[in-house]
C-alpha atoms as a PDB file:
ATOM      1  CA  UNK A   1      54.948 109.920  92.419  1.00  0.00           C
ATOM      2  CA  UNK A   2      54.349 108.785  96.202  1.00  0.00           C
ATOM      3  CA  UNK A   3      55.661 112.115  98.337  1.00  0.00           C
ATOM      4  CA  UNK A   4      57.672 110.995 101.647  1.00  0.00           C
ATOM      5  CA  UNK A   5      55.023 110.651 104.694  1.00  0.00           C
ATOM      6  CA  UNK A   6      57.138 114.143 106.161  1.00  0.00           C
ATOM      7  CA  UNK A   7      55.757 115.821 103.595  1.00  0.00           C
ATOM      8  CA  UNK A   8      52.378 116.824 102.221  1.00  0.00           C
ATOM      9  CA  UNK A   9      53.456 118.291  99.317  1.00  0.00           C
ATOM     10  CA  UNK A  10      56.119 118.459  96.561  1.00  0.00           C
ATOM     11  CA  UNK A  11      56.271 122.366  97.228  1.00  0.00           C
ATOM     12  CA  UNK A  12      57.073 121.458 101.273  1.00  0.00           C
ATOM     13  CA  UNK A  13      59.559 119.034 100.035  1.00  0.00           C
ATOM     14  CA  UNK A  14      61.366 121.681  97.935  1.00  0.00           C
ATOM     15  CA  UNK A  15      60.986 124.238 100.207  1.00  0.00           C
ATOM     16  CA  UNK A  16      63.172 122.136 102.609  1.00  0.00           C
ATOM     17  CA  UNK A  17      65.552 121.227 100.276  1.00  0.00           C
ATOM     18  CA  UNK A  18      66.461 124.532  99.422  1.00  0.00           C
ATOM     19  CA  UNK A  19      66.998 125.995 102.802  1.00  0.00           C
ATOM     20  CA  UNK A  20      69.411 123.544 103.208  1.00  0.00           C
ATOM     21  CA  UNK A  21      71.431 123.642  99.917  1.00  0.00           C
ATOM     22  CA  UNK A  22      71.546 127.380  99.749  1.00  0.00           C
ATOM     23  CA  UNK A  23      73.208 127.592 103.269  1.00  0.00           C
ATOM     24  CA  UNK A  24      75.207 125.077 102.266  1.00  0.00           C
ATOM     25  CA  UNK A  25      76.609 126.991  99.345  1.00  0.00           C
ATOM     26  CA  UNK A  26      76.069 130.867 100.849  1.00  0.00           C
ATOM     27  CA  UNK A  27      77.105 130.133 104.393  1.00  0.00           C
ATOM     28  CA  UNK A  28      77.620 133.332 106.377  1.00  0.00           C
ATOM     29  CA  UNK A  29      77.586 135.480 102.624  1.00  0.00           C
ATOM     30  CA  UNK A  30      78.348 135.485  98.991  1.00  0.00           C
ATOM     31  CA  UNK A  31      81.231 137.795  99.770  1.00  0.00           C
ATOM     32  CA  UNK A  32      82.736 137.893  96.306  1.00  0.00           C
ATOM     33  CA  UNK A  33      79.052 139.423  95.191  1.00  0.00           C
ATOM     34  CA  UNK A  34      78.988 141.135  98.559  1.00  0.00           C
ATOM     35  CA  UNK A  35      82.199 142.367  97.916  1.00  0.00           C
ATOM     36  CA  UNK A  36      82.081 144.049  94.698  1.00  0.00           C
ATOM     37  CA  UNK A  37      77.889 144.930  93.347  1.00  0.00           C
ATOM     38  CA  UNK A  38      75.700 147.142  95.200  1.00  0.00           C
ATOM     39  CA  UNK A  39      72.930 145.021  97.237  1.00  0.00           C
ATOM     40  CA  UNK A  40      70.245 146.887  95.719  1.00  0.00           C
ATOM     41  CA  UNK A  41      71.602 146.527  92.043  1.00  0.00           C
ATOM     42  CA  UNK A  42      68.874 144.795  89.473  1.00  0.00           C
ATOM     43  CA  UNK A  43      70.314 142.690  86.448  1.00  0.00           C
ATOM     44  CA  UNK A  44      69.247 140.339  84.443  1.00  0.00           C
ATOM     45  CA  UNK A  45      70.555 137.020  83.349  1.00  0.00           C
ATOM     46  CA  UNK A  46      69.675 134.425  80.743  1.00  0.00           C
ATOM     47  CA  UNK A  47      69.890 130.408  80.233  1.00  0.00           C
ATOM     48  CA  UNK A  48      71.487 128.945  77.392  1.00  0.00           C
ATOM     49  CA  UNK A  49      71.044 125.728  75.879  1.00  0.00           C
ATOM     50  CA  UNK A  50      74.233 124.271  74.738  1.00  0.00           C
ATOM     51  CA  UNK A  51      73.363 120.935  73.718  1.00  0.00           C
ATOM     52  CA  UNK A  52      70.037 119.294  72.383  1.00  0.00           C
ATOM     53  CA  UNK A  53      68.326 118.357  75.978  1.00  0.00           C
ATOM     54  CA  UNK A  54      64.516 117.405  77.160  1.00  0.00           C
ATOM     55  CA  UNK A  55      64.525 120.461  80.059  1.00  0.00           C
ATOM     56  CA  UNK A  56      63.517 119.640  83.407  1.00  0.00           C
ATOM     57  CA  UNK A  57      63.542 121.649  87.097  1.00  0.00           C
ATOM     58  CA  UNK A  58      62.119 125.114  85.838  1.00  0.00           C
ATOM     59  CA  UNK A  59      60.258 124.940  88.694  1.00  0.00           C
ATOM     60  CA  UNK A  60      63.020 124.775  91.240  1.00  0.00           C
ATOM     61  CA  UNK A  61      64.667 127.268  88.703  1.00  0.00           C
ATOM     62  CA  UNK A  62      61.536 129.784  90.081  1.00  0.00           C
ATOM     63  CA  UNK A  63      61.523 128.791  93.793  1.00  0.00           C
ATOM     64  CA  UNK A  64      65.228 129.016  93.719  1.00  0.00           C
ATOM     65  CA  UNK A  65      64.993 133.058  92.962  1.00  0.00           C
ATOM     66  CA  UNK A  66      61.965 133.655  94.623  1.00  0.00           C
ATOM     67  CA  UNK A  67      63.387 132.984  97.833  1.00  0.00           C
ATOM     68  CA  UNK A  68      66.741 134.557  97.131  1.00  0.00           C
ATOM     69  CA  UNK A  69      64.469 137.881  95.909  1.00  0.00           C
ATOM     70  CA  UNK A  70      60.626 137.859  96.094  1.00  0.00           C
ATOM     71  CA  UNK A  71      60.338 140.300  93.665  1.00  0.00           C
ATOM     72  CA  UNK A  72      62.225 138.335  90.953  1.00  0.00           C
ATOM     73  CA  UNK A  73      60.316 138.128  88.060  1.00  0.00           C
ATOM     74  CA  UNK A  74      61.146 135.052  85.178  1.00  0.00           C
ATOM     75  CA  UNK A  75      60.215 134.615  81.668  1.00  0.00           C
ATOM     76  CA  UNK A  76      60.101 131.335  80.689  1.00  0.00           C
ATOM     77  CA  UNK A  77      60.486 130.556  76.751  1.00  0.00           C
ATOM     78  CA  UNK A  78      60.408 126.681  77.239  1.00  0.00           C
ATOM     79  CA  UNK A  79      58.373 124.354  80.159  1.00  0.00           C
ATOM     80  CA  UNK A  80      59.634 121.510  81.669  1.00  0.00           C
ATOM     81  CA  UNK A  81      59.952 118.531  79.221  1.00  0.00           C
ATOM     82  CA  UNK A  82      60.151 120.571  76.425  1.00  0.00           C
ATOM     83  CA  UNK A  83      63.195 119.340  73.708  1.00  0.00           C
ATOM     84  CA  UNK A  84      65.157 122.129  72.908  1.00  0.00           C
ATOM     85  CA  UNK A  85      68.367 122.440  70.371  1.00  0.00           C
ATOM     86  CA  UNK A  86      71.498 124.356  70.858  1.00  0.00           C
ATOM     87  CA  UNK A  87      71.277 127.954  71.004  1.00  0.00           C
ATOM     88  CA  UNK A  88      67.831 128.564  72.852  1.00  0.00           C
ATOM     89  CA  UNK A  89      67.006 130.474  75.360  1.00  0.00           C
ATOM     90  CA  UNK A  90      65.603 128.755  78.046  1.00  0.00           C
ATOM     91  CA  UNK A  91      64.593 131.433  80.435  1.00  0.00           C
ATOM     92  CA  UNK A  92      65.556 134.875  81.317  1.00  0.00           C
ATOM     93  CA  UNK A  93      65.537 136.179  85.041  1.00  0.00           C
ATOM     94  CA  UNK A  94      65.299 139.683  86.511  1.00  0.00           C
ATOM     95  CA  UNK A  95      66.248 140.098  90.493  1.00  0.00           C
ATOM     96  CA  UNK A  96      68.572 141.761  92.352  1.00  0.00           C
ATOM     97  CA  UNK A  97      72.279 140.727  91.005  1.00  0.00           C
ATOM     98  CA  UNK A  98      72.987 139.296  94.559  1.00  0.00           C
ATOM     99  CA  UNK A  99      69.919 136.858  94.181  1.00  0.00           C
ATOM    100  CA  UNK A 100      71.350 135.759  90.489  1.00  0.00           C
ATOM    101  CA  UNK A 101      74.896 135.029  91.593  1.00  0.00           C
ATOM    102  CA  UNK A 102      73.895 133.764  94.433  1.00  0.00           C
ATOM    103  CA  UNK A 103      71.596 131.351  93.077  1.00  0.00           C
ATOM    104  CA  UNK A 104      73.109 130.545  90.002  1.00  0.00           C
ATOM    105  CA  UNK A 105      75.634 127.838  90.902  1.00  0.00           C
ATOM    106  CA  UNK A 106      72.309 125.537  92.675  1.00  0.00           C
ATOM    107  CA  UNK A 107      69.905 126.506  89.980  1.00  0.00           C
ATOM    108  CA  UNK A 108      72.381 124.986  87.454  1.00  0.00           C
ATOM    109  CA  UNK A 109      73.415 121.764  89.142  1.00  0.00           C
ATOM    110  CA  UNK A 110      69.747 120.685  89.792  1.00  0.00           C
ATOM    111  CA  UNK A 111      68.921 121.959  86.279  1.00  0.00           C
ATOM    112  CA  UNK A 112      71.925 119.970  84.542  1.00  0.00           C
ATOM    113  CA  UNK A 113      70.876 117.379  85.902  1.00  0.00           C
ATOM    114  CA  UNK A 114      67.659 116.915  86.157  1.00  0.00           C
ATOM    115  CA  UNK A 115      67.589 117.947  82.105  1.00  0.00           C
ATOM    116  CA  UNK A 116      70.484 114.789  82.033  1.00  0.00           C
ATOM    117  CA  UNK A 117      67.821 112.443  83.737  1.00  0.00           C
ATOM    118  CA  UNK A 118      64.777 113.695  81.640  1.00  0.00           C
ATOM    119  CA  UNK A 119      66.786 113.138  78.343  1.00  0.00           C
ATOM    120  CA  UNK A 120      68.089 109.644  79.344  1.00  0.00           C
ATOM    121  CA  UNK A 121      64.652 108.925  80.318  1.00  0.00           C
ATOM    122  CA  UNK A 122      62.897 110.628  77.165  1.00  0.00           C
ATOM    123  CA  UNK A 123      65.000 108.603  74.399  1.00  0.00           C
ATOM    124  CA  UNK A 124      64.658 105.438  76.676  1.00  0.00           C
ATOM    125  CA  UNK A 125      60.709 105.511  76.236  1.00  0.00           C
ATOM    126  CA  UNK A 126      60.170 106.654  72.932  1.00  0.00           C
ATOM    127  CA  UNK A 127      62.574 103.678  72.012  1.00  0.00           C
ATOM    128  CA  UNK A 128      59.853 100.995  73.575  1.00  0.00           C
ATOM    129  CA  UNK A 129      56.563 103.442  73.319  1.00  0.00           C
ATOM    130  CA  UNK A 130      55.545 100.752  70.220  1.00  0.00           C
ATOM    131  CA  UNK A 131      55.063  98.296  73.220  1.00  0.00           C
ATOM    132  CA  UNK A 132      52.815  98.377  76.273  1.00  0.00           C
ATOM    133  CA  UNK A 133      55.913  98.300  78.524  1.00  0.00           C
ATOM    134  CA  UNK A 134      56.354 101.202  80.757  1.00  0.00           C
ATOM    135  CA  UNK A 135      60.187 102.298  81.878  1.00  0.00           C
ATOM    136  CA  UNK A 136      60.595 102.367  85.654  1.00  0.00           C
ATOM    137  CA  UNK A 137      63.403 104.171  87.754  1.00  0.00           C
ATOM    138  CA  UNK A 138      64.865 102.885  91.067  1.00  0.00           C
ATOM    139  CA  UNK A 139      65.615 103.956  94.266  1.00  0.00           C
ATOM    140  CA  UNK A 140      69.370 104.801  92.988  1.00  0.00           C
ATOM    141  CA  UNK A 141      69.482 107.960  93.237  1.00  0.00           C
ATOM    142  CA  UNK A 142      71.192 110.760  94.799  1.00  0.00           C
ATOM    143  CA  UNK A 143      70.976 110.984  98.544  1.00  0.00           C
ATOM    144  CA  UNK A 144      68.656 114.203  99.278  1.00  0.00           C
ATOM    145  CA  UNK A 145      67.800 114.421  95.441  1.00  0.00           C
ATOM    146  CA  UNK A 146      65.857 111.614  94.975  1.00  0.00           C
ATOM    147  CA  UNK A 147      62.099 113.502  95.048  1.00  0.00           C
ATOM    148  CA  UNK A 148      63.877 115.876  92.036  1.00  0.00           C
ATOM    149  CA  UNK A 149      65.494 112.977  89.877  1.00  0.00           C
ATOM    150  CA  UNK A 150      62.109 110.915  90.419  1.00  0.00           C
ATOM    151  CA  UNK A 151      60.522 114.031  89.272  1.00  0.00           C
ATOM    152  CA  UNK A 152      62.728 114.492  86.207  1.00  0.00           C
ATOM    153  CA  UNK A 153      62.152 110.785  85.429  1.00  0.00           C
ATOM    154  CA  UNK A 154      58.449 111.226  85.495  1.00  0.00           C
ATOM    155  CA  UNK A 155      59.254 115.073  83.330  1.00  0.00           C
ATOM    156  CA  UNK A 156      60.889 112.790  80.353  1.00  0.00           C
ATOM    157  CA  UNK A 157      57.990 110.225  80.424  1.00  0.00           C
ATOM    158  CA  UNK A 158      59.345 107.500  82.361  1.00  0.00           C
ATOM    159  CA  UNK A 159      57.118 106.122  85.619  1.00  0.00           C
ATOM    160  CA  UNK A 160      58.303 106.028  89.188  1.00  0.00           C
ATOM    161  CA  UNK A 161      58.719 103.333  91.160  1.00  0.00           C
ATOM    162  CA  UNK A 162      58.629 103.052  94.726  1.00  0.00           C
ATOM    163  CA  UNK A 163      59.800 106.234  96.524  1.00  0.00           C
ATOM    164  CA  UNK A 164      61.503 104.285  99.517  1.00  0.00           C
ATOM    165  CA  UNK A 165      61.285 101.461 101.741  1.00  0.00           C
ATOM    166  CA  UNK A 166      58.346 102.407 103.491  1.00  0.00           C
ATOM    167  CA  UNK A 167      55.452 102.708 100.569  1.00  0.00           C
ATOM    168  CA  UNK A 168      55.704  99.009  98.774  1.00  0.00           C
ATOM    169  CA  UNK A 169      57.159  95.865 100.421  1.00  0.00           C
ATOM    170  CA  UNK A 170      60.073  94.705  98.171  1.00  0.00           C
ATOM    171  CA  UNK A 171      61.131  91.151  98.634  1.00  0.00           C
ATOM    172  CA  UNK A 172      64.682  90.980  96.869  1.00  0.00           C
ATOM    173  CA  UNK A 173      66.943  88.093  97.124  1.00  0.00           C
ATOM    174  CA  UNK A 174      68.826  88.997 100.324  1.00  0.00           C
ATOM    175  CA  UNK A 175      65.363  89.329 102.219  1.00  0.00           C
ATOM    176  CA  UNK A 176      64.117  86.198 100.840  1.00  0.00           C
ATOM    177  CA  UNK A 177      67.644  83.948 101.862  1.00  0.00           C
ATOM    178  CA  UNK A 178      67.412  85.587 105.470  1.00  0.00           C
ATOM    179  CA  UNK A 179      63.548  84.692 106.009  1.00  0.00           C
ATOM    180  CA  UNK A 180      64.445  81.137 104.690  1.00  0.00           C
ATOM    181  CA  UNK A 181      62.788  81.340 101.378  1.00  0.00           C
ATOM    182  CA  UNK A 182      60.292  82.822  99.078  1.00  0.00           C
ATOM    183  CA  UNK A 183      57.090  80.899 100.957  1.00  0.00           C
ATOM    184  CA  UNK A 184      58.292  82.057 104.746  1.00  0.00           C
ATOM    185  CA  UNK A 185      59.254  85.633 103.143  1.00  0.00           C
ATOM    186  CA  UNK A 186      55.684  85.959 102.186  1.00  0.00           C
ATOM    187  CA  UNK A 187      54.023  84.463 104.418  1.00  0.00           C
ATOM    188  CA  UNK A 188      55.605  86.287 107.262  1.00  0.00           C
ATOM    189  CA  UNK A 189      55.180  89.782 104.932  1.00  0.00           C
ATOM    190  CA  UNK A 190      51.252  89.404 105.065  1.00  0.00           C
ATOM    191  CA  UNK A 191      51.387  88.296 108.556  1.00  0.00           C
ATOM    192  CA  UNK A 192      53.252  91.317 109.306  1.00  0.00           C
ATOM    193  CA  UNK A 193      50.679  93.748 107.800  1.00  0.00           C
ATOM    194  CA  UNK A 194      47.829  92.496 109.080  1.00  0.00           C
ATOM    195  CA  UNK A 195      49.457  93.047 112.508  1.00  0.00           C
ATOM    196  CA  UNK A 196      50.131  96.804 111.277  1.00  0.00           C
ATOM    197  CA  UNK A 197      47.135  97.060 109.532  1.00  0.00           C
ATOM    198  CA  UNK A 198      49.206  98.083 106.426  1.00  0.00           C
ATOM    199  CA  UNK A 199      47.745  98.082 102.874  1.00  0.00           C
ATOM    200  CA  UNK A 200      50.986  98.079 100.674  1.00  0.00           C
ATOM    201  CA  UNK A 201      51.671  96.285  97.475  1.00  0.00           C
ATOM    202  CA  UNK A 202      54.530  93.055  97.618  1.00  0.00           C
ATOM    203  CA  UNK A 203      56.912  92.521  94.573  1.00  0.00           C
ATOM    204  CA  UNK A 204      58.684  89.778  95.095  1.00  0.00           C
ATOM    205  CA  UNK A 205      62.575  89.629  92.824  1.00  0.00           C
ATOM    206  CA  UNK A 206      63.211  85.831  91.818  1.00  0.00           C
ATOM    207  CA  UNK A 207      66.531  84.656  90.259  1.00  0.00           C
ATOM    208  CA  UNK A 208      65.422  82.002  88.157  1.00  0.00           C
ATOM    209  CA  UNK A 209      62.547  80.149  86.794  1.00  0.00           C
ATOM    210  CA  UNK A 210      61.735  77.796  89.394  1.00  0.00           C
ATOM    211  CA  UNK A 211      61.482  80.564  91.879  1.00  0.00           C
ATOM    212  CA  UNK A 212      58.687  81.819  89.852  1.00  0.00           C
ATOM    213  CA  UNK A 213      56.916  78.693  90.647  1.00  0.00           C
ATOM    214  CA  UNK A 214      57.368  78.778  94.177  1.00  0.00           C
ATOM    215  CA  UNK A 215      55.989  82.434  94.153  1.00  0.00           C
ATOM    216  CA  UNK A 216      53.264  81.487  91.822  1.00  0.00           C
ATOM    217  CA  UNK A 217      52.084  78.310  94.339  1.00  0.00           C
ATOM    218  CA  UNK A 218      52.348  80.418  96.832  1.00  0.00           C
ATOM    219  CA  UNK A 219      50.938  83.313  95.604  1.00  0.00           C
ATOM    220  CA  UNK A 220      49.522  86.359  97.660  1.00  0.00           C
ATOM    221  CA  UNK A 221      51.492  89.291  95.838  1.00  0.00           C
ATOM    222  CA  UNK A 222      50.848  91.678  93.317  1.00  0.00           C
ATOM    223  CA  UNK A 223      54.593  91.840  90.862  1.00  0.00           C
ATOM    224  CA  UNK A 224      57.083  89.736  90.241  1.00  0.00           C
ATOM    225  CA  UNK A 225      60.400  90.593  89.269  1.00  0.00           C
ATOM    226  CA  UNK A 226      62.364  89.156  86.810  1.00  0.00           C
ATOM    227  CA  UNK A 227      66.245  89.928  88.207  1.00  0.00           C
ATOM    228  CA  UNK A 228      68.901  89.304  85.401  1.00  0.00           C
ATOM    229  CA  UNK A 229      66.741  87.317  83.517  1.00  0.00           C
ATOM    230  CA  UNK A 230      67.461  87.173  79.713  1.00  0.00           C
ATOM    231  CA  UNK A 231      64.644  87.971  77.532  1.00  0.00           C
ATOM    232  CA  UNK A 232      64.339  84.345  76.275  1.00  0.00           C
ATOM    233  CA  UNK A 233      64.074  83.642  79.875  1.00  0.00           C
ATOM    234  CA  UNK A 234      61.392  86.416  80.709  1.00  0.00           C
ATOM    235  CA  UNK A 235      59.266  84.526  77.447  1.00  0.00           C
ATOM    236  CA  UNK A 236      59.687  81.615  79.456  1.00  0.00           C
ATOM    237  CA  UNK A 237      58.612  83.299  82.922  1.00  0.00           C
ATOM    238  CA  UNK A 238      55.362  85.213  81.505  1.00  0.00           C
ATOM    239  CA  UNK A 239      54.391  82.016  79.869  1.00  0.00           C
ATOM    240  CA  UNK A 240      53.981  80.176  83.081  1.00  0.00           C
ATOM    241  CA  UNK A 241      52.808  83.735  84.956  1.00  0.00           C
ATOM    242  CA  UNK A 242      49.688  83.671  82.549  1.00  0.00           C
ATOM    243  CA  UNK A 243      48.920  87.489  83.239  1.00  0.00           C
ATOM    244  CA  UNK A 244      48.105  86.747  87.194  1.00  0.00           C
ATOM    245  CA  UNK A 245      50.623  89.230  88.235  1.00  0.00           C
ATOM    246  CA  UNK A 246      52.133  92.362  87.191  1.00  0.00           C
ATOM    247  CA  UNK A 247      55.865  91.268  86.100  1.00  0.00           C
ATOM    248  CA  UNK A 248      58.840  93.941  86.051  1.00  0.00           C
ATOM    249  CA  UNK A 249      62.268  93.130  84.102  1.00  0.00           C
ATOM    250  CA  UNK A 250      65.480  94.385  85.894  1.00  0.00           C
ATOM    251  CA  UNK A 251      69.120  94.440  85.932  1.00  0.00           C
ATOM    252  CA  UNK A 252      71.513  94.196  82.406  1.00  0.00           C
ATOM    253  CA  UNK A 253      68.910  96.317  80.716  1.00  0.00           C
ATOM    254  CA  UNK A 254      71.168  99.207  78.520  1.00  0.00           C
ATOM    255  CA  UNK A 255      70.254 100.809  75.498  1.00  0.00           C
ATOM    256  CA  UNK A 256      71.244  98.306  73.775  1.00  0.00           C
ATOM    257  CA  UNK A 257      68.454  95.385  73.966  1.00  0.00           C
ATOM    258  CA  UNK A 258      65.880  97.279  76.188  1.00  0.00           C
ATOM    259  CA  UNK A 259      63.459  97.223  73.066  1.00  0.00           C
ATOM    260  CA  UNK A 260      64.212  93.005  73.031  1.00  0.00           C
ATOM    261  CA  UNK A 261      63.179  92.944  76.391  1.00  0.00           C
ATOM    262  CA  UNK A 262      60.153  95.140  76.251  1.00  0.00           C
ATOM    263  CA  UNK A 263      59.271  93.231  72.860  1.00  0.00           C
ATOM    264  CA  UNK A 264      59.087  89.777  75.535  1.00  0.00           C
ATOM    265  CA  UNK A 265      55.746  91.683  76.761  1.00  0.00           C
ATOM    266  CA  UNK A 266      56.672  92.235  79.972  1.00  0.00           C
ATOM    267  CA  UNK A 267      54.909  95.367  82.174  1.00  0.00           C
ATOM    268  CA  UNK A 268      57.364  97.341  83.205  1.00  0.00           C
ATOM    269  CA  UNK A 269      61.402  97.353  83.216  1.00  0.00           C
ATOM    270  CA  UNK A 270      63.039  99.524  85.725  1.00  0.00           C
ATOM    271  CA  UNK A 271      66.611 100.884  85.356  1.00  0.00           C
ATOM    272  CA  UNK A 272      69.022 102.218  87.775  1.00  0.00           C
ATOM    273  CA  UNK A 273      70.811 103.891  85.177  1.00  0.00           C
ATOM    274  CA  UNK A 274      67.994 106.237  84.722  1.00  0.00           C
ATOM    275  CA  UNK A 275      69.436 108.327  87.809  1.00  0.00           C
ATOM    276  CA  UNK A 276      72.748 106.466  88.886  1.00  0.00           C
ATOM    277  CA  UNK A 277      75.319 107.473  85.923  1.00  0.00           C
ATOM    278  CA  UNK A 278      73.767 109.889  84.156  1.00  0.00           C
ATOM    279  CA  UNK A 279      75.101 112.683  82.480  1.00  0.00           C
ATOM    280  CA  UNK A 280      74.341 116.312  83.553  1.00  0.00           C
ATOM    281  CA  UNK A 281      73.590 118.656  80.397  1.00  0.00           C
ATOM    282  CA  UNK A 282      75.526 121.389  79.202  1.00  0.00           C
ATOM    283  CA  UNK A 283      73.675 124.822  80.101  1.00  0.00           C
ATOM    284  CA  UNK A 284      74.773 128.360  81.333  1.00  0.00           C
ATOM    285  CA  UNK A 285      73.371 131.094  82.757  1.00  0.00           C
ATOM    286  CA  UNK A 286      74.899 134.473  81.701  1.00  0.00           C
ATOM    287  CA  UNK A 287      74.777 138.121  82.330  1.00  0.00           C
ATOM    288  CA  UNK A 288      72.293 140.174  79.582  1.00  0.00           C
END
């Protein structure tokens, strides 16, 4: 996965993330922990699976504690993409009772759901692993979550697409009508990197079949996207593609017929509902 050009590393990135999200949620003091349990009080809690999941976060489980208590010390029974049934034990934690209520409430949001995105993902790619297509996600995603879901994505055996705007030029429909079509959009895209001395891959989204043979004259990009194309109509497109570019399936792609559309022999499809609607899993994190 590309990391953001503000940070070198996913660690940084995290590190970031949870300064802000913990003083979101502790603001000036737990006070109902404060309140009641001794500050210097040790306990330790466990995480329960309670339904059948591919688990993903652990290690934001870790950094979450650590920096709540340094001296918190975690046993981990499963790793991150690991597919585990109701019942199991996921992890057990030992830290000062402040850092475990404290923490608890993040630690299980990001783990919910980044378990809900690595499961989606997970039975999404084993249903197309007989072909060579691989399962892309998208940029929609949570705002401030999207290096986690990406993550999770990548944790369940998907791939990841770009990470924003600024690491692959992405000529969708909208771009193309206000540049005044697919040969100016181009055109004016390599023009533009020269000028920046930019070296970033162009995908360019087409709508129908004869806009794959305007990209195709024109040439000069490295995917094409098929956008709402049925997967008679992707046949169709590869056929006159010939293997020159990469080619990427999107939009109207469930469950449902993603293995009819990664039968066509297409490289990759990418799905939005890999991050946008997905559902968070069931854990919980009690008291021993």
């Amino acid at each position: 996965m590309n990391r953001p050009m503000y940070f070198a590393t996913f660690e940084e990135e995290l590190d970031y993330f949870l300064n802000y999200t913990l003083q979101e949620d502790i603001g000036s003091g737990d006070h109902s922990s404060l309140a009641c349990i001794s500050s210097d009080a040790v306990g330790t809690s466990k995480l329960l699976v309670k339904e059948p999941c591919v688990l993903a976060g652990l290690e934001v489980v870790e950094a979450i504690f650590k920096k709540l208590d340094p001296n918190t010390r975690i046993h981990f029974y499963k790793v991150d993409g690991a597919a585990c049934e109701v019942g199991e034990i996921a992890f057990e934690v030992k830290a000062r009772i402040h850092a475990l209520l404290s923490g608890e409430r993040l630690m299980l949001n990001i783990l919910q759901r980044m378990s809900g995105i690595a499961t989606r993902t997970r039975r999404l790619a084993d249903m197309i692993s007989h072909t060579r297509c691989r399962l892309l996600d998208t940029r929609k995603t949570t705002p401030g979550m999207r290096f986690l879901e990406k993550r999770a994505v990548a944790i369940g055996g998907g791939y990841n697409h770009r990470f924003g705007l600024y690491d692959m030029i992405m000529l969708k429909d909208n771009h193309i009508d206000f540049a005044g079509g697919i040969e100016k959009a181009i055109k004016k895209t390599h023009q533009y990197l020269a000028e920046k001395n930019l070296s970033l891959k162009i995908e360019v989204e087409c709508r129908n079949l004869p806009e794959v043979e305007q990209v195709l004259t024109v040439g000069g990009v490295d995917r094409i996207m098929f956008d709402n194309f049925s997967p008679s109509m992707i046949v169709k497109a590869l056929q006159l593609v010939k293997g020159a570019f990469e080619t990427e399936a999107s939009g109207g792609i469930t469950e449902q017929n993603i293995v009819e559309y990664a039968e066509t022999g297409v490289d990759f499809i990418s799905m939005g509902a890999l991050t946008h609607s997905v559902k968070s899993i069931d854990l919980s994190f009690k008291a021993e």
